[in-house]
N, C-alpha and C. Protein backbone atom coordinates (compact mmCIF):
# COMPACT_ATOMS: atom_id res chain seq x y z
N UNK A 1 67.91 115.51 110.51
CA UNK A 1 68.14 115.88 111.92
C UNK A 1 69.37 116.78 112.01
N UNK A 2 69.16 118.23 112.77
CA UNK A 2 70.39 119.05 112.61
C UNK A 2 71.11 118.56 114.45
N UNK A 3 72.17 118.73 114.31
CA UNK A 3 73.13 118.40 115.12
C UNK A 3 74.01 119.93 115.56
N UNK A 4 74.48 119.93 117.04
CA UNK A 4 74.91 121.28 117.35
C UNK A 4 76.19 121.28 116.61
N UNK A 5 77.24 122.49 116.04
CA UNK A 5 78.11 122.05 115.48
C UNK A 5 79.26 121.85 116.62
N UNK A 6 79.26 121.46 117.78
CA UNK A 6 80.55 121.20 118.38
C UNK A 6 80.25 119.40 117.98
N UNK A 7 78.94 119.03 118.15
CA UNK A 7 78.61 117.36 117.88
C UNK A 7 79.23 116.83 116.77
N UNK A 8 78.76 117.80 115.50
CA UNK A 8 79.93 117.31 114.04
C UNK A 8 80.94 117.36 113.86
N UNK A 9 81.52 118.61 114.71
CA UNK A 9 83.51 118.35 114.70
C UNK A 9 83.55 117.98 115.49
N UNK A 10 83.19 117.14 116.29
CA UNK A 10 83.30 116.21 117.47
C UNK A 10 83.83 114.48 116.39
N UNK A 11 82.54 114.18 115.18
CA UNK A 11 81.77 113.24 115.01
C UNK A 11 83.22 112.96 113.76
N UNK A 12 83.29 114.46 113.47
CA UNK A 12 84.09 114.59 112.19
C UNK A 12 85.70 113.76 112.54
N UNK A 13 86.19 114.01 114.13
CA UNK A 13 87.48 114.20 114.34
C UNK A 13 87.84 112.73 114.82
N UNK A 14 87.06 111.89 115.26
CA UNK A 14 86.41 110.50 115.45
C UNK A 14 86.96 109.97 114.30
N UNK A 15 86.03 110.46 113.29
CA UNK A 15 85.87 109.32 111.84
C UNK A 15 87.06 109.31 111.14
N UNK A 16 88.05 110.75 111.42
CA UNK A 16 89.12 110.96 110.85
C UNK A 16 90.39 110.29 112.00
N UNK A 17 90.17 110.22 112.66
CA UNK A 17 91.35 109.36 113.86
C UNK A 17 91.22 107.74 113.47
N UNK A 18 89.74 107.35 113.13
CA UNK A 18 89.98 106.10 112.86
C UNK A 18 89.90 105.40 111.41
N UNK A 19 90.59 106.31 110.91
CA UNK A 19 91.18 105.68 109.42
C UNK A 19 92.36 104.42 109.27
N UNK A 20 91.99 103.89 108.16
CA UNK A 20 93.11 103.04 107.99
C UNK A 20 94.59 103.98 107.12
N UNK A 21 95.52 103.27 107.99
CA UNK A 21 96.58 103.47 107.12
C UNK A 21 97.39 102.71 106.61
N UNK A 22 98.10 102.58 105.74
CA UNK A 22 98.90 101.14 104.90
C UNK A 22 100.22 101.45 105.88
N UNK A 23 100.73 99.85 106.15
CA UNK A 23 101.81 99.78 107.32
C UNK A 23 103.02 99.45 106.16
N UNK A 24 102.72 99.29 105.12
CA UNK A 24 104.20 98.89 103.69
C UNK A 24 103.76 99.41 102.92
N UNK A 25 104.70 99.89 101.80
CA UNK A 25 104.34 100.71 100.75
C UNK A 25 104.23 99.98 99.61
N UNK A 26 104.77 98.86 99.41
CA UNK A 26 104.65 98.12 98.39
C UNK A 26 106.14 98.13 97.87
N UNK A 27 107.37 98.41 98.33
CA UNK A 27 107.98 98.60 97.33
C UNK A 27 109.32 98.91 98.06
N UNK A 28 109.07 99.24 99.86
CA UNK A 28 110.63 99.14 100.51
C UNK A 28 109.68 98.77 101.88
N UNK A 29 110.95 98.29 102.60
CA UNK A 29 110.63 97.94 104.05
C UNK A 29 111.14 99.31 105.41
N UNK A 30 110.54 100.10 104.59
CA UNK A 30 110.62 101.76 105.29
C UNK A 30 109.58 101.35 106.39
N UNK A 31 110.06 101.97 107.66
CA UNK A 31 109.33 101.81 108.79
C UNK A 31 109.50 100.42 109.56
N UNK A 32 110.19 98.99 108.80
CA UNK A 32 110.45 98.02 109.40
C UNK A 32 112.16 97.84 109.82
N UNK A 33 112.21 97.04 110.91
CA UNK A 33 113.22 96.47 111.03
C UNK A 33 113.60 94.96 111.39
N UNK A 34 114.55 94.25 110.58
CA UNK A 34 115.03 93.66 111.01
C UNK A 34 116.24 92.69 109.71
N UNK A 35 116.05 91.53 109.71
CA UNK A 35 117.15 91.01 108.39
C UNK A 35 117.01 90.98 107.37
N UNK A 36 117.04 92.04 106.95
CA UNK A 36 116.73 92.32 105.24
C UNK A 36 118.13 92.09 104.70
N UNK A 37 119.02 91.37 105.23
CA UNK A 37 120.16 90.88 103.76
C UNK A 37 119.72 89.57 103.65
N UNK A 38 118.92 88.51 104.46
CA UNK A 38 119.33 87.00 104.66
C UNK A 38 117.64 86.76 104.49
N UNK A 39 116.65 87.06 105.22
CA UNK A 39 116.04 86.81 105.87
C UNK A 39 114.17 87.74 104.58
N UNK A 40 114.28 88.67 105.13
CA UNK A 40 113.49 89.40 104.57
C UNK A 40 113.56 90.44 103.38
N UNK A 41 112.48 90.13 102.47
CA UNK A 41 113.16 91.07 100.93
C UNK A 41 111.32 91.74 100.67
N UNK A 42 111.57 92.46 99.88
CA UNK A 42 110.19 92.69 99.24
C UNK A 42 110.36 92.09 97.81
N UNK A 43 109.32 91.32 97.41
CA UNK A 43 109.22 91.00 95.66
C UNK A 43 107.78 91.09 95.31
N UNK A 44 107.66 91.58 94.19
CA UNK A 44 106.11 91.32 93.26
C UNK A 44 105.21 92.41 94.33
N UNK A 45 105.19 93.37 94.78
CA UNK A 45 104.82 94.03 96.10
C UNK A 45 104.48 93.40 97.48
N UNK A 46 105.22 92.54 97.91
CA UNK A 46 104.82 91.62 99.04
C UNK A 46 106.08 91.41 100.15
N UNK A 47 105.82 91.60 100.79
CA UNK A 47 106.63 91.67 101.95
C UNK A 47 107.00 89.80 102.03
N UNK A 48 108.30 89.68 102.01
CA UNK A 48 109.00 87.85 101.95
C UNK A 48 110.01 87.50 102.78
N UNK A 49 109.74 86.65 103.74
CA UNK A 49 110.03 85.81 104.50
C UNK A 49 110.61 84.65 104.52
N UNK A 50 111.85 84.35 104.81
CA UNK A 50 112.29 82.48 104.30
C UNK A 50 112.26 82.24 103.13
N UNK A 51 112.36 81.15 102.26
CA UNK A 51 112.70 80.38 101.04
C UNK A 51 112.42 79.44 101.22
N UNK A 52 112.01 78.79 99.99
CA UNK A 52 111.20 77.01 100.00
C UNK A 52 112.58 76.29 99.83
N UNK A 53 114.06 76.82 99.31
CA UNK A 53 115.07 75.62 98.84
C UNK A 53 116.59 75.91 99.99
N UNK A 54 115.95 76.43 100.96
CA UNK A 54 117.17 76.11 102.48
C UNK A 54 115.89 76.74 103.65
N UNK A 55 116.48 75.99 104.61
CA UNK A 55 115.85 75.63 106.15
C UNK A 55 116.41 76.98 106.63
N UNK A 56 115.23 77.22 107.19
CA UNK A 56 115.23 78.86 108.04
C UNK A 56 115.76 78.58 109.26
N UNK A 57 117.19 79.15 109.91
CA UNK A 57 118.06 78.26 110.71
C UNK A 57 117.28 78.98 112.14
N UNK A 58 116.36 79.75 112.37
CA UNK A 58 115.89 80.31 113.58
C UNK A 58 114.87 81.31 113.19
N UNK A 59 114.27 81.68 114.58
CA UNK A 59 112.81 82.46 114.48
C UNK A 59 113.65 83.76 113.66
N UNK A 60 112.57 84.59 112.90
CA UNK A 60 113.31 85.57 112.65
C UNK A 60 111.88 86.29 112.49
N UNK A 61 112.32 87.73 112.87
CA UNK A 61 110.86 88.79 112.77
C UNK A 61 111.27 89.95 112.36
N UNK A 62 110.59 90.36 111.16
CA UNK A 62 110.29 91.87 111.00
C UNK A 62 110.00 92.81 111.38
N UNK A 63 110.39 94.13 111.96
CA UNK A 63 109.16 94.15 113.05
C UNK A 63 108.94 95.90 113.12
N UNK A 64 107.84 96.57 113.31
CA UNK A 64 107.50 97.50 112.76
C UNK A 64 108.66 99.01 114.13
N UNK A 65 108.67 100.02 113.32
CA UNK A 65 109.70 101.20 113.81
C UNK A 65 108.87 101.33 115.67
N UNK A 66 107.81 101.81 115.36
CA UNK A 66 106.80 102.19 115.72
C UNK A 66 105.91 101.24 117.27
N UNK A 67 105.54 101.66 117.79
CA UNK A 67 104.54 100.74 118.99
C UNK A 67 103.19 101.42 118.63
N UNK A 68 102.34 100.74 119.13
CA UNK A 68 100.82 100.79 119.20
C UNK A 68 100.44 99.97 120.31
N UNK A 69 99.15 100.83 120.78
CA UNK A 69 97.96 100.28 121.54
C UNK A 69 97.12 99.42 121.57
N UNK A 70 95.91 100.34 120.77
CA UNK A 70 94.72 99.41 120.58
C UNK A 70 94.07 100.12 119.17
N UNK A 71 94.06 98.94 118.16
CA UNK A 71 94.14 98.84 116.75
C UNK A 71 93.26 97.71 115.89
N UNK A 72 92.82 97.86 114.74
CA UNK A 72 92.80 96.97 114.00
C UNK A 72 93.87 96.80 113.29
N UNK A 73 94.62 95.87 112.88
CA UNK A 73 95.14 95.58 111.84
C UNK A 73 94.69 94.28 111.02
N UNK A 74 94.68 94.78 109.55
CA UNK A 74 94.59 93.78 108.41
C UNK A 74 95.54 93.33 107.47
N UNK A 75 95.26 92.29 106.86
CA UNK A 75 96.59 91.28 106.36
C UNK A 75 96.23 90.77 105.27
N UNK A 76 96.97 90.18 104.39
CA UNK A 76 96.87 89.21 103.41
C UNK A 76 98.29 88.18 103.61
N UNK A 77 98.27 86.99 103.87
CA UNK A 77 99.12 86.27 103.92
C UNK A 77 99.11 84.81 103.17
N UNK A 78 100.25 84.53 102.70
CA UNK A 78 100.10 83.23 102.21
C UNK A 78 101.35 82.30 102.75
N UNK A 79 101.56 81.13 103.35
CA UNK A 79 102.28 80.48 103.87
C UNK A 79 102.41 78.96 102.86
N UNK A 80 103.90 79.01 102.83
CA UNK A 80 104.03 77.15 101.99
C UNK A 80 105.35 77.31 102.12
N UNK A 81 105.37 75.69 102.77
CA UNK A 81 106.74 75.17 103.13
C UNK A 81 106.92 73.56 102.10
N UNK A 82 107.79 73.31 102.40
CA UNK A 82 108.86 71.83 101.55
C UNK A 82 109.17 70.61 102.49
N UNK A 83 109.21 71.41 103.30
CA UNK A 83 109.42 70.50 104.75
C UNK A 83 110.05 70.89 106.36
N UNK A 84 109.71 70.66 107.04
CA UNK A 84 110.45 70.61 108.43
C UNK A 84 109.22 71.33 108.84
N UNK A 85 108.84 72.10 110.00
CA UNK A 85 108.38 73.15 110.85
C UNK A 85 107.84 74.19 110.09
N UNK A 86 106.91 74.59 108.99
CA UNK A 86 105.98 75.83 108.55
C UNK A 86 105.23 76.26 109.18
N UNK A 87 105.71 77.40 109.65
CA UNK A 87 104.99 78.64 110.29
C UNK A 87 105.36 79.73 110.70
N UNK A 88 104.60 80.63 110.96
CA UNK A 88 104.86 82.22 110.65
C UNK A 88 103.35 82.59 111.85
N UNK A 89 103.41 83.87 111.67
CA UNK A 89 102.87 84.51 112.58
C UNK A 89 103.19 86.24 112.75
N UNK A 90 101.87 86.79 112.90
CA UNK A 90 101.91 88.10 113.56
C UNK A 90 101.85 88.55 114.81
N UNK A 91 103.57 89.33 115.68
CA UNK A 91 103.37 89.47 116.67
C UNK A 91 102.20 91.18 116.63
N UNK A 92 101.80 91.24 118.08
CA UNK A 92 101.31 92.69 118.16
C UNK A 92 101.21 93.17 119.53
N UNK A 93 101.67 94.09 120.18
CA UNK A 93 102.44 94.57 121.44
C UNK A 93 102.78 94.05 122.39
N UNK A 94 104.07 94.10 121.09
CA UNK A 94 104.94 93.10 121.49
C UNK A 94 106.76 93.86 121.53
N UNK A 95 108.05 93.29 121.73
CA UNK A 95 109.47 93.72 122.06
C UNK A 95 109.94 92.74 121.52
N UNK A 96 111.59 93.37 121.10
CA UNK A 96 112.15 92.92 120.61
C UNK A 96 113.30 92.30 121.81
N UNK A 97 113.27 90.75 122.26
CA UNK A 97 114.42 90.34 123.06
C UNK A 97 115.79 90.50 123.00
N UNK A 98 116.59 91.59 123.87
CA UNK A 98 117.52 91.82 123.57
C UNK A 98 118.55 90.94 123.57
N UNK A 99 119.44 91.56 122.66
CA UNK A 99 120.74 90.47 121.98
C UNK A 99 120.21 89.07 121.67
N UNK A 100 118.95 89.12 121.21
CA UNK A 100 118.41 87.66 120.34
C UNK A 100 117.37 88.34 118.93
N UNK A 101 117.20 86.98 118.14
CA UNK A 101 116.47 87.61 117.41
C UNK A 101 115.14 86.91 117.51
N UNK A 102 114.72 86.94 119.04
CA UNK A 102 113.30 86.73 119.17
C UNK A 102 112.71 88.03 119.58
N UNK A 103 111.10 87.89 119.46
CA UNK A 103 110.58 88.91 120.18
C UNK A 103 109.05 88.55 120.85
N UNK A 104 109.38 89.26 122.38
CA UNK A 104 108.41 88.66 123.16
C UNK A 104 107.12 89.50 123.17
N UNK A 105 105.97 88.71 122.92
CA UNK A 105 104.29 89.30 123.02
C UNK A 105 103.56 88.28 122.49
N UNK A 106 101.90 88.73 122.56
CA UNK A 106 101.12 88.68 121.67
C UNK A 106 101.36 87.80 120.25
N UNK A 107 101.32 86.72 119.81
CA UNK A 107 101.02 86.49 118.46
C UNK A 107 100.03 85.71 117.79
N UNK A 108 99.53 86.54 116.92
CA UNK A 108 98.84 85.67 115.93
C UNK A 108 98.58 84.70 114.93
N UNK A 109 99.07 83.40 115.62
CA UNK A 109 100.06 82.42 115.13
C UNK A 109 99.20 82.22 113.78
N UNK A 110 99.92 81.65 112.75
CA UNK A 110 99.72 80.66 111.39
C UNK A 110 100.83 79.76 110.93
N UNK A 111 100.09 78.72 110.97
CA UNK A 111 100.94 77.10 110.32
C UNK A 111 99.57 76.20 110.50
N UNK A 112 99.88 75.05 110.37
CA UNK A 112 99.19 73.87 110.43
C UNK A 112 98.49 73.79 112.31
N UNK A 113 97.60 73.51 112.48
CA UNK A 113 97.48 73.29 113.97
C UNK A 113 97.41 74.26 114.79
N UNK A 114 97.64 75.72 114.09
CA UNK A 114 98.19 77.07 115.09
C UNK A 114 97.28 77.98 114.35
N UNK A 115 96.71 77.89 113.47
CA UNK A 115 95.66 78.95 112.78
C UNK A 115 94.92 79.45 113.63
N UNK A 116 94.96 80.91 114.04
CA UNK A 116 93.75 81.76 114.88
C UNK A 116 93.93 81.66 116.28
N UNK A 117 95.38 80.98 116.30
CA UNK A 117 95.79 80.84 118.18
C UNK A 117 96.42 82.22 118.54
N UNK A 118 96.10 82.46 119.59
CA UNK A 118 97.09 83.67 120.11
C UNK A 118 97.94 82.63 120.99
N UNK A 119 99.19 82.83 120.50
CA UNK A 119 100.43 82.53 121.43
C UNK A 119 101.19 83.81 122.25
N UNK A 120 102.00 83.31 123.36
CA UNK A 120 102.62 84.36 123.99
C UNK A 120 103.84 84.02 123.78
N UNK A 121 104.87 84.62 122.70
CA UNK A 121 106.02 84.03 122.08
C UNK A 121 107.20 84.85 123.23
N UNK A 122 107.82 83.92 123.68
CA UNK A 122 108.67 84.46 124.34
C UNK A 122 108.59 85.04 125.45
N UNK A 123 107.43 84.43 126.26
CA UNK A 123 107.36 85.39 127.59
C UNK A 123 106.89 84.28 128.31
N UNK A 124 105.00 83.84 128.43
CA UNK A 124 104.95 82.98 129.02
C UNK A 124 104.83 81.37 128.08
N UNK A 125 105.10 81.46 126.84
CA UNK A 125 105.42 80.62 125.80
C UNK A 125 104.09 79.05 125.95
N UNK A 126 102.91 80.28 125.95
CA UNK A 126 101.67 78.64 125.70
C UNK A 126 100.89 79.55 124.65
N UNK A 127 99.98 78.73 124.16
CA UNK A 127 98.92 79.05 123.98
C UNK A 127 97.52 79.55 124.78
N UNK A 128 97.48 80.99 124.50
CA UNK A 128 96.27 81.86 125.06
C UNK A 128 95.56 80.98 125.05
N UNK A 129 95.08 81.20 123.70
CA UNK A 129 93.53 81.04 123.04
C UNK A 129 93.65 80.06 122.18
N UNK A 130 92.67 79.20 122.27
CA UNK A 130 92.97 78.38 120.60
C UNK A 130 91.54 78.25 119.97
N UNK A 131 91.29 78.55 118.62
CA UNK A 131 90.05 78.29 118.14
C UNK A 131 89.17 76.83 117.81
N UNK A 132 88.18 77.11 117.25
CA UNK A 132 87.29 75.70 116.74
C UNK A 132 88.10 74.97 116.00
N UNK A 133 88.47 73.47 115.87
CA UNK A 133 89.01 73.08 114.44
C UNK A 133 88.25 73.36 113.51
N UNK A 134 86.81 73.02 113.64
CA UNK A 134 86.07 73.46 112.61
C UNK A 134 85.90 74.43 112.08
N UNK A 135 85.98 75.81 113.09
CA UNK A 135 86.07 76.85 112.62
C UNK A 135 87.47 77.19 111.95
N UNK A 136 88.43 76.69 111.98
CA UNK A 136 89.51 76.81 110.92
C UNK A 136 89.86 76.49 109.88
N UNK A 137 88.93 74.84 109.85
CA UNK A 137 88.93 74.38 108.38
C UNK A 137 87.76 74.84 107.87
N UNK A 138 86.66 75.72 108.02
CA UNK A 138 85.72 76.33 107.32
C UNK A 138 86.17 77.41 106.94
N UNK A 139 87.35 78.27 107.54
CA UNK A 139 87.84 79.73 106.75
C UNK A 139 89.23 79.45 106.41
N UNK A 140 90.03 78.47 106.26
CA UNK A 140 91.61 78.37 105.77
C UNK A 140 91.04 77.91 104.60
N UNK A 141 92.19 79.06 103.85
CA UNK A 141 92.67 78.89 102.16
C UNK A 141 94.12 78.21 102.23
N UNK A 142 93.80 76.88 102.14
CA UNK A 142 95.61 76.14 102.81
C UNK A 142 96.36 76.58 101.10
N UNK A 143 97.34 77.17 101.88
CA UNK A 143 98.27 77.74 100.45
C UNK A 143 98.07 78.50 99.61
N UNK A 144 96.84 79.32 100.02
CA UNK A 144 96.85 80.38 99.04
C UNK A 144 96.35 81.72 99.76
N UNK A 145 96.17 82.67 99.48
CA UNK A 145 96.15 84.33 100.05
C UNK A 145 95.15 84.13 100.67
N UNK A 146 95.23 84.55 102.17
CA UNK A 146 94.12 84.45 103.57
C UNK A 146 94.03 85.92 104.03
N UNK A 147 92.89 86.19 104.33
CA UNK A 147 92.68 87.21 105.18
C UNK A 147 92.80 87.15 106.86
N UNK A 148 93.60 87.91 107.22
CA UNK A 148 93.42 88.20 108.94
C UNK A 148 93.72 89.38 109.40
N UNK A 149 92.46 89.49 110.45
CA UNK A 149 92.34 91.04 111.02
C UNK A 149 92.40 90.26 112.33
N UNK A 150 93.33 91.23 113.56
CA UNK A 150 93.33 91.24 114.73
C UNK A 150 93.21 92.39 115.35
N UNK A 151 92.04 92.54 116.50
CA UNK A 151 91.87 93.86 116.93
C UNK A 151 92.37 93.48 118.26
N UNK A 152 93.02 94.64 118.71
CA UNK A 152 93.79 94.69 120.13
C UNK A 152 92.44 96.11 120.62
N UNK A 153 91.67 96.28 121.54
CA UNK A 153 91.48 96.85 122.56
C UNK A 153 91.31 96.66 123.92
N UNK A 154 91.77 97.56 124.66
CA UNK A 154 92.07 97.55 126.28
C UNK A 154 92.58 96.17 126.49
N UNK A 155 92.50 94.83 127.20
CA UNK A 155 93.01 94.12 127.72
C UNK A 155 92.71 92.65 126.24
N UNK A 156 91.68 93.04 125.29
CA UNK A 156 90.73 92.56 124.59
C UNK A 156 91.87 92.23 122.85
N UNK A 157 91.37 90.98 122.75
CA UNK A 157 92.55 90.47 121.60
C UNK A 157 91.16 89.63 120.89
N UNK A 158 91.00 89.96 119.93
CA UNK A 158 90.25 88.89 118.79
C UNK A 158 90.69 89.35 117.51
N UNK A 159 91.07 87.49 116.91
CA UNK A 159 91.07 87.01 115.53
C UNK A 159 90.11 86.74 114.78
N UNK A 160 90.32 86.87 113.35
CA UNK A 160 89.41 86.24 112.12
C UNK A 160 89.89 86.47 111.17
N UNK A 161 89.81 84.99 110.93
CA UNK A 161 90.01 84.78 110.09
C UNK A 161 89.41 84.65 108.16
N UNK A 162 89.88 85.14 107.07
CA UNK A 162 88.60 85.25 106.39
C UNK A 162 87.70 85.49 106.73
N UNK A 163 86.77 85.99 107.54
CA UNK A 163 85.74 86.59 108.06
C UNK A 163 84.97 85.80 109.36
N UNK A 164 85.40 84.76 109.94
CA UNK A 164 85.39 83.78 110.29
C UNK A 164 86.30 83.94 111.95
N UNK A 165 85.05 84.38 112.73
CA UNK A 165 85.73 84.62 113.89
C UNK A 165 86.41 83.44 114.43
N UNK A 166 87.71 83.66 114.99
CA UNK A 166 88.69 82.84 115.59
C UNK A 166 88.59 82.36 117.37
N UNK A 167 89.43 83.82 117.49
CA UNK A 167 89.31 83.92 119.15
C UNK A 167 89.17 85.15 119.64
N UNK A 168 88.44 85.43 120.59
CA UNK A 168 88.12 86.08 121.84
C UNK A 168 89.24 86.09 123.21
N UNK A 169 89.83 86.85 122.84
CA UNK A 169 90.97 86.76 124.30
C UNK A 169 90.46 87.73 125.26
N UNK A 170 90.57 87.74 126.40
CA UNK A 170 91.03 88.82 127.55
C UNK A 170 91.96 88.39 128.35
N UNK A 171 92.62 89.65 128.89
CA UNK A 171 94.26 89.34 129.45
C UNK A 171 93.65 89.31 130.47
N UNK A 172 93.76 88.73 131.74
CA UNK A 172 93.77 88.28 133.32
C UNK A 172 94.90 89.54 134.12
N UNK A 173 96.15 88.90 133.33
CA UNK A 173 97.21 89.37 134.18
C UNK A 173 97.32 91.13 134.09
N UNK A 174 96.97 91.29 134.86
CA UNK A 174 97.26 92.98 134.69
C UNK A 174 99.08 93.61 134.93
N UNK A 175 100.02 92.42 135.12
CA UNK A 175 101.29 93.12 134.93
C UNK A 175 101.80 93.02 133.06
N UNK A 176 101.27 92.27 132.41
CA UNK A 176 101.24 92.44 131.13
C UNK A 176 100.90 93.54 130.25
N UNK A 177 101.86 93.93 129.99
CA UNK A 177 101.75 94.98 129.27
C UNK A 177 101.14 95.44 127.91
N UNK A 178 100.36 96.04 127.61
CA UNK A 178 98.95 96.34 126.25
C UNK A 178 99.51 97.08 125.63
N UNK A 179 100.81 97.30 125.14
CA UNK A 179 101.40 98.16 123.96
C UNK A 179 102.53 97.91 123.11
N UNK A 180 102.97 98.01 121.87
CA UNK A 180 103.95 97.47 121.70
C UNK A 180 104.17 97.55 120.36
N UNK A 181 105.29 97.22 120.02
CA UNK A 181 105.42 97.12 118.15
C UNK A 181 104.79 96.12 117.76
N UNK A 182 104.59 95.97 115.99
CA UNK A 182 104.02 94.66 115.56
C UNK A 182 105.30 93.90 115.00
N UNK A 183 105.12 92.63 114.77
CA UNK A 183 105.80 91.91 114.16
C UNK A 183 105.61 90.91 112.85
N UNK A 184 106.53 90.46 112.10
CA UNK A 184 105.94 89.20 110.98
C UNK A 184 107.15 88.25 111.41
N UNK A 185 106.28 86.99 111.28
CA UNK A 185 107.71 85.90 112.05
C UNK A 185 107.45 84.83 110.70
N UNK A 186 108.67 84.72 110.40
CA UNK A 186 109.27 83.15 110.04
C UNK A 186 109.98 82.44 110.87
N UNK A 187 109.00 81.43 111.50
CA UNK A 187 109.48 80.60 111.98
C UNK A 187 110.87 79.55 111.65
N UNK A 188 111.39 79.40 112.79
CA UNK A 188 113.17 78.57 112.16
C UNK A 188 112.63 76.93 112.11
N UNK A 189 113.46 76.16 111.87
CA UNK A 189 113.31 75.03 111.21
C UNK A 189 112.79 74.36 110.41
N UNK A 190 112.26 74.82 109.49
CA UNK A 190 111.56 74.82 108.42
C UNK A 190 111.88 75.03 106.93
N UNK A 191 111.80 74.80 105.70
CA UNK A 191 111.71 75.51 104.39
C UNK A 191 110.75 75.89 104.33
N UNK A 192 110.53 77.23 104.28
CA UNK A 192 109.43 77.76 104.57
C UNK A 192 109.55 79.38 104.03
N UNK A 193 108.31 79.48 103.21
CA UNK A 193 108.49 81.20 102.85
C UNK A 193 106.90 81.44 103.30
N UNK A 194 106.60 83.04 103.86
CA UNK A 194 105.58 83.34 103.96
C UNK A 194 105.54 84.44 103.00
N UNK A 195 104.16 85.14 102.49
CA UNK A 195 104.30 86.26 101.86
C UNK A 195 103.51 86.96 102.50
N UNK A 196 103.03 88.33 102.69
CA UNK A 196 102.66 89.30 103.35
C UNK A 196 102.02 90.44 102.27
N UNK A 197 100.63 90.77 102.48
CA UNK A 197 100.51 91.75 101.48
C UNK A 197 98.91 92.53 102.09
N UNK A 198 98.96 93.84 101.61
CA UNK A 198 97.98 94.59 101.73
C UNK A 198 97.15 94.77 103.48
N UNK A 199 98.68 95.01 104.19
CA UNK A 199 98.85 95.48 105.68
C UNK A 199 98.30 96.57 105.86
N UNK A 200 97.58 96.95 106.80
CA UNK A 200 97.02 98.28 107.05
C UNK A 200 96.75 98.27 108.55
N UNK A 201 96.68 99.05 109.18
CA UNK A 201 96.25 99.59 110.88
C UNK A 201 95.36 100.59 111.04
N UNK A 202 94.53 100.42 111.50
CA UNK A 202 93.66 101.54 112.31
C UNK A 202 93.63 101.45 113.44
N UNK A 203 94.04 103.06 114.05
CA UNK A 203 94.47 102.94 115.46
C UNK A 203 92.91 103.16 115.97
N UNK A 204 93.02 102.30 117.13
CA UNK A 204 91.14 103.28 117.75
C UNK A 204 91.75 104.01 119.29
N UNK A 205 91.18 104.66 119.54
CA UNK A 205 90.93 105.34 120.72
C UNK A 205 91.24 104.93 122.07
């Protein structure tokens, strides 16, 4: 079937806008900010969070240069703690609270009990969405490398996990705002390290 050619550089400019791109390079935390003397390091190519042998004394987030819309982003994460409070989480348009080191939005919580929840960290501080239990203990790899993709379009937020749909959000509130930087959180009170690997974004339209 021939196609007019404004339809293929139409079709062409599409397929090329919605590419993935890698959000870490493997090797510096170029494009992120936040406590990279205490807090956040890169090792073995993985973006690292907290320590298993001292208690993470408060929330702390990584959090990207950059804001975004409406995106996929994908993940590889692995979470293990020693004791107290384990958990971590991806914020996504979301802010950084000034003169604190929280940041308020969107997150895609992970720990025990919080797998595939969207929380609203720092703003209206509940739980959105929360998924199946079942559907969490059928796709959690407890302690070892998990997949999660969260797509943000228009008002529209869904998780999955390992392939294993989570949640279905839509925002109500229309003074909430749909744009924002991303984040990686280590949660405080805890011994707790997360690792982070093979991040990527595709922006959509």
């Amino acid at each position: 079937m021939k196609f007019p050619v404004p339809y293929v550089l139409v079709a062409m400019s599409v397929a090329h806008a919605a590419e993935s791109k890698p959000l870490f390079d493997g090797k510096t935390l170029a494009g992120w900010n936040g406590d990279t003397n205490n807090i956040w390091r890169v090792a073995d190519g993985e973006i690292v969070g907290g320590a298993l042998d001292k208690t993470v004394p408060r929330n702390e987030f990584l959090a990207t240069d950059r804001a975004y819309t409406n995106f996929v982003v994908k993940l590889q994460f692995k979470l293990r703690g020693s004791e107290g409070f384990v958990n971590s989480g991806l914020q996504i348009r979301s802010t950084r609270v000034p003169n604190d080191s929280e940041m308020a939005g969107y997150q895609a919580d992970i720990g025990e009990g919080w797998y595939g929840c969207i929380y609203d960290e720092s703003r209206r501080n509940k739980v959105l969405a929360r998924p199946e239990a079942a559907a969490v203990k059928k796709a959690l790899k407890q302690g070892e490398w998990n997949d999660y993709e969260v797509r943000a379009e228009g008002k529209r937020v869904r998780i999955v996990l390992n392939g294993v749909p989570m949640v279905d959000y839509s925002e109500p509130d229309d003074s909430i705002r749909q744009s924002g930087v991303l984040g990686l959180q280590i949660h405080g009170g805890g011994k707790t390290e997360v690792r982070f690997r093979n991040l990527e974004i595709t922006e959509l339209p």
